[in-house]
Protein backbone atom coordinates (compact mmCIF):
# COMPACT_ATOMS: atom_id res chain seq x y z
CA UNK A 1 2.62 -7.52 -11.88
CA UNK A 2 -1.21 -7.01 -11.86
CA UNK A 3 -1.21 -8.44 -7.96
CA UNK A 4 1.85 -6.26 -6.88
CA UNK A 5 0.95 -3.10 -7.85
CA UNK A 6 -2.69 -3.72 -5.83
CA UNK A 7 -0.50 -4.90 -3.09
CA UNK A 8 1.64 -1.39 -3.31
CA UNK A 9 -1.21 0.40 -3.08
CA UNK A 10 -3.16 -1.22 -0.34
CA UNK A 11 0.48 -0.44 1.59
CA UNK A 12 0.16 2.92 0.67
CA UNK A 13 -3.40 3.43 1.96
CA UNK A 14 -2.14 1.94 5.39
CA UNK A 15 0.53 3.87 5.47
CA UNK A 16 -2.12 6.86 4.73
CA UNK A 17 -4.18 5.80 7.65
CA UNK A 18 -1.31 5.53 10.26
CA UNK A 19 0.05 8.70 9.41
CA UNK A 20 3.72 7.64 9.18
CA UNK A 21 6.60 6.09 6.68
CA UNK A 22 6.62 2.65 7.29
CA UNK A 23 6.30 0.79 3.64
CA UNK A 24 10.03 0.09 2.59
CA UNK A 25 11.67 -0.37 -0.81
CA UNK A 26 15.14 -0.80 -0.97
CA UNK A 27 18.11 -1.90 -3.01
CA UNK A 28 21.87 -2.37 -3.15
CA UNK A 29 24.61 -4.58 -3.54
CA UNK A 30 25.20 -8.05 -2.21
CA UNK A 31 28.28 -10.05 -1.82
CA UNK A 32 27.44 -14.46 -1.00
CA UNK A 33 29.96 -15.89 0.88
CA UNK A 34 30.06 -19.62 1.07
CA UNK A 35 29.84 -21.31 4.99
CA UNK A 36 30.23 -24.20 6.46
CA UNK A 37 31.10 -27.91 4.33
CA UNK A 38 29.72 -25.50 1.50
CA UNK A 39 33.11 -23.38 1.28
CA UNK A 40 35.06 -26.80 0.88
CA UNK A 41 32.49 -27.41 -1.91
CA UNK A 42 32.40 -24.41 -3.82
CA UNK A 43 35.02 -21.71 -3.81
CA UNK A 44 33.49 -18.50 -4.61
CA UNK A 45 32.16 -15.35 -3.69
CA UNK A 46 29.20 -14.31 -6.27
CA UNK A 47 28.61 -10.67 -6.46
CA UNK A 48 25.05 -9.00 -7.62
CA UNK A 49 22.16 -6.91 -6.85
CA UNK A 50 19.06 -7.40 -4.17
CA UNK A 51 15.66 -5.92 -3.64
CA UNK A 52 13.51 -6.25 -0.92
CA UNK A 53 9.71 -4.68 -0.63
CA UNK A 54 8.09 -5.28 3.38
CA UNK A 55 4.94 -3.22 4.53
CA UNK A 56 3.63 -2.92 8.23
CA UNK A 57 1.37 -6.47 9.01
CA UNK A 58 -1.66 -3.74 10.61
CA UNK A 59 -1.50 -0.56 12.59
CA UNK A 60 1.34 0.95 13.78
CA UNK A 61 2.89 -2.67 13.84
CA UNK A 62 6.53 -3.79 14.49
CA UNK A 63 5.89 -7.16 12.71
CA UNK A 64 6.91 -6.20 8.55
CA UNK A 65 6.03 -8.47 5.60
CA UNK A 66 6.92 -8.54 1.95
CA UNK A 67 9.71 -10.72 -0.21
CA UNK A 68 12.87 -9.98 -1.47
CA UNK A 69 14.95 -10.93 -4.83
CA UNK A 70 18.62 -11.18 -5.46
CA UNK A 71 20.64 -12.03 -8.23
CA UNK A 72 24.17 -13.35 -8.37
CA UNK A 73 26.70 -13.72 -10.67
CA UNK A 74 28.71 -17.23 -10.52
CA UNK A 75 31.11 -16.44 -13.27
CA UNK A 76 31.11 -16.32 -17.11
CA UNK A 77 33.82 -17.41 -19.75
CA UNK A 78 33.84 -16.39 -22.93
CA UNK A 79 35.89 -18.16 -26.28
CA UNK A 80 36.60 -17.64 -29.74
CA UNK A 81 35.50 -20.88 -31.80
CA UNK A 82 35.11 -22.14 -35.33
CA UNK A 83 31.56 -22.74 -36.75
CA UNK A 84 30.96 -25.06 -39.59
CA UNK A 85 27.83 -24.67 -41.15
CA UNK A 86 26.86 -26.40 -44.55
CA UNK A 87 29.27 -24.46 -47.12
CA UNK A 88 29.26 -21.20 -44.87
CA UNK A 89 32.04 -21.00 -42.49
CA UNK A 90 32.90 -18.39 -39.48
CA UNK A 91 34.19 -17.40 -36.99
CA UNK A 92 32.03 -16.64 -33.62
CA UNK A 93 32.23 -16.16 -30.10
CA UNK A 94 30.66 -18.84 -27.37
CA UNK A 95 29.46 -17.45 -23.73
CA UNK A 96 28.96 -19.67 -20.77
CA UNK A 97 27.26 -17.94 -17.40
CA UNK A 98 26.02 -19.26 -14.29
CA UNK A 99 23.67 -17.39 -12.28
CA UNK A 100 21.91 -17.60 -8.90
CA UNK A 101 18.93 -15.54 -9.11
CA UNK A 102 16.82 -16.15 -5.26
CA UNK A 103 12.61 -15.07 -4.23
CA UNK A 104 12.34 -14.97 -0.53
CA UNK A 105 9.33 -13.91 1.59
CA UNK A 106 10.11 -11.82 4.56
CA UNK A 107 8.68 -11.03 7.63
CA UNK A 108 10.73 -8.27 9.69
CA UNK A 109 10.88 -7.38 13.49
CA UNK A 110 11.40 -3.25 13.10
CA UNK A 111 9.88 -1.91 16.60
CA UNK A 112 12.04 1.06 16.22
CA UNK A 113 10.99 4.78 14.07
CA UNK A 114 14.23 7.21 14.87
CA UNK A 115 17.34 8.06 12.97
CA UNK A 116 18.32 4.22 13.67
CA UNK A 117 16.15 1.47 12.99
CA UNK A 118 17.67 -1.91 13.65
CA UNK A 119 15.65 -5.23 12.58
CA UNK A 120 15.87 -8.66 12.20
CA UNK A 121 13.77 -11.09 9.59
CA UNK A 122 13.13 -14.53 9.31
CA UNK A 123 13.40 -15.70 5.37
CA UNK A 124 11.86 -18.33 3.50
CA UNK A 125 11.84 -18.65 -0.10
CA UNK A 126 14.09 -20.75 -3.54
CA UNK A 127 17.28 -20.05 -5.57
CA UNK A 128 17.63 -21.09 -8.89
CA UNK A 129 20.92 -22.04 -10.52
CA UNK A 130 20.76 -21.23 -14.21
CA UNK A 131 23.22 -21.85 -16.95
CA UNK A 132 23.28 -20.57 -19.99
CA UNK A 133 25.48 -20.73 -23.22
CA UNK A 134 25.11 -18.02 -26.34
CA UNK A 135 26.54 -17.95 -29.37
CA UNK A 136 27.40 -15.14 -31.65
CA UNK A 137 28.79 -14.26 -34.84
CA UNK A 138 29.25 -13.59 -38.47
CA UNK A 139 28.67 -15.55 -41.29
CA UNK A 140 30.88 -15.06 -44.38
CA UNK A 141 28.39 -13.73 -46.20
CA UNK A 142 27.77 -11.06 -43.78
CA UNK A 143 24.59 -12.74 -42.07
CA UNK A 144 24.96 -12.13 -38.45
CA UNK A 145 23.37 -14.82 -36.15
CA UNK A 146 22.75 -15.82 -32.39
CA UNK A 147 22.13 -18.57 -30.49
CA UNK A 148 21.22 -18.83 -26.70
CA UNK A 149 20.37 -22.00 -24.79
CA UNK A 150 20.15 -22.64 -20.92
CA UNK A 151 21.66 -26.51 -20.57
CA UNK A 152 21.53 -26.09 -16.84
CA UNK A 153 18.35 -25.24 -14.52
CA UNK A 154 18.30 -26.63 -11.10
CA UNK A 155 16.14 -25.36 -7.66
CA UNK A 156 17.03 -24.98 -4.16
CA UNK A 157 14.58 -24.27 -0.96
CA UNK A 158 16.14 -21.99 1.03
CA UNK A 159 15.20 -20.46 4.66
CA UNK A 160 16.92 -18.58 7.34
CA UNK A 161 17.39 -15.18 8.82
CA UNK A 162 18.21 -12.15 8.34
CA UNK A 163 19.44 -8.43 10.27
CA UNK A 164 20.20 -5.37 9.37
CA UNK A 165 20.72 -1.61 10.73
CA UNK A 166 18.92 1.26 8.41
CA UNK A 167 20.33 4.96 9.07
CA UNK A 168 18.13 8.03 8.03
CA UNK A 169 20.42 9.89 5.56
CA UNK A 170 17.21 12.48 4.46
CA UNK A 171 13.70 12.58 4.91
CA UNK A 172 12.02 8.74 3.37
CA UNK A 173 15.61 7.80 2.51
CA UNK A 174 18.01 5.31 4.88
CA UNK A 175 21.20 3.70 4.29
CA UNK A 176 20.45 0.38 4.88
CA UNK A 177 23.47 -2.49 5.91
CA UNK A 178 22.07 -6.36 6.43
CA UNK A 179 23.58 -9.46 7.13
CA UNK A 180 21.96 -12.54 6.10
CA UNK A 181 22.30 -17.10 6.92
CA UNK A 182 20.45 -18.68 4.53
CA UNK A 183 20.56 -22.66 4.23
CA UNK A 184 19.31 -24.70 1.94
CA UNK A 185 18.29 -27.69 0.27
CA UNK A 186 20.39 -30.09 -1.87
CA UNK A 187 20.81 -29.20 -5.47
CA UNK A 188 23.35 -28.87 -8.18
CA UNK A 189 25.05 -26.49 -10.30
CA UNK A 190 27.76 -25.66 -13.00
CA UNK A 191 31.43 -25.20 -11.34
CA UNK A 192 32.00 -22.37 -13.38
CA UNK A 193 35.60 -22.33 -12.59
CA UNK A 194 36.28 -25.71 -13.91
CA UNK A 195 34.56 -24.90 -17.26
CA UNK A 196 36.53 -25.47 -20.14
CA UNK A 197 35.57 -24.65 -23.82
CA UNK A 198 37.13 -25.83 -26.45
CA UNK A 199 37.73 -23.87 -30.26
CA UNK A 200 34.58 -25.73 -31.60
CA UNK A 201 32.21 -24.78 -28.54
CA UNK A 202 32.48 -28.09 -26.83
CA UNK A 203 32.03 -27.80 -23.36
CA UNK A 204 34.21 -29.50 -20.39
CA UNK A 205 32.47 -29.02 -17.02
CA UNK A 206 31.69 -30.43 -13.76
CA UNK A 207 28.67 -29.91 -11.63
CA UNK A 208 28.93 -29.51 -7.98
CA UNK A 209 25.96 -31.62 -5.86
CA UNK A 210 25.98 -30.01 -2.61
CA UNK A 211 23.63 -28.22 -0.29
CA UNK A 212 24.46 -24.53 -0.44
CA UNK A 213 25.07 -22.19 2.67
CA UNK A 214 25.35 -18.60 2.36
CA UNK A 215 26.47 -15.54 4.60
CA UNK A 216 25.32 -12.59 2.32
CA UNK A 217 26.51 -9.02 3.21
CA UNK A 218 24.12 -6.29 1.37
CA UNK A 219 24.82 -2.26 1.31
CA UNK A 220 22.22 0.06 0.09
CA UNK A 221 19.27 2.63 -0.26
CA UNK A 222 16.05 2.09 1.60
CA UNK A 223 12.98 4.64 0.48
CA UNK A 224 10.14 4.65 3.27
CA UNK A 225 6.55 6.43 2.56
């Protein structure tokens, strides 16, 4: 945290010097769309949220750097099961997510300052595929408890490109639409789909070893200073 907020504000003195909005934050909503032999692998479309934070490489550059994260939702199922424990019995609840959660560096092509500002990126950076299971409940005694463990952790390296078209809707403020192919290396993770839980909390899964391609389609606010 210590290192971003000096990197913010070495932006922001740049930005200063040049006399102009370039430093971008933005954020919206982002759809991953399987591609290629990946779609036959995995049939899904995870939904979540992105970030991305570039500043200008010198001057008055075209040439942006900075890194972006996303995270995805790959499902979640939730069951009603039976708990023994010692003489205390109850019943609880058992959740099972997956989640893609990706850090990519960045460095944009934006040569363009009106009301439209078109740019590409080239992107380079990991997923990780987390799994995690949590258990909650009520003892019959009234003791509430919870339990959370993440049986699944696997990483991919990832690298591709990226473009985009940001709109000026008000002064520092852009609607910002961006397509992104991002490949990467083999890994696995939990076909949330095919999870089945039982009404003791055992667990019925499969994992899927593949090497994931995505087409993500992002929608959302840019703020330039």
């Amino acid at each position: 945290m210590l290192a971003l907020a000096v990197w913010v504000l070495f932006a922001q003195q740049v930005t200063a010097q040049r006399g102009g909005p370039q430093t971008a934050i933005g954020g919206g909503f982002q759809t991953a769309i399987p591609v290629g032999n990946f779609a036959n692998d995995y049939d899904d479309t995870p939904v979540g949220l992105a970030f991305a934070l570039t500043a200008p490489t010198w001057r008055n550059s075209p040439v942006h750097i900075g890194f972006g994260f996303a995270w995805n939702t790959m499902g979640s199922d939730k069951q009603d099961i039976y708990v023994a424990d010692g003489d205390a019995f109850s019943n609880a609840s058992l959740k099972v997510a997956t989640n893609k959660y990706s850090y990519n560096a960045l460095a944009r092509f934006s040569p363009f300052k009106g009301r439209m500002q078109p740019y590409i990126e080239g992107i380079a950076g990991m997923s990780n595929y987390s799994t995690k299971s949590e258990i909650s409940g009520t003892y019959n005694n009234g003791i509430e408890y919870e339990s959370k463990d993440r049986f699944q952790n696997e990483v991919a390296f990832n690298y591709g490109w990226g473009a985009g078209l940001q709109i000026r809707m008000a002064p520092h403020v852009f609607l910002d639409g961006k397509v992104e192919r991002l490949q990467s290396t083999a890994t696995s993770f939990i076909n949330q789909k095919e999870l089945e839980i039982d009404n003791y909390g055992n667990l019925d899964y499969e994992l899927i070893e593949t090497k994931p391609k995505w087409m993500n389609i992002q929608v959302g606010l840019t703020f330039k200073f």
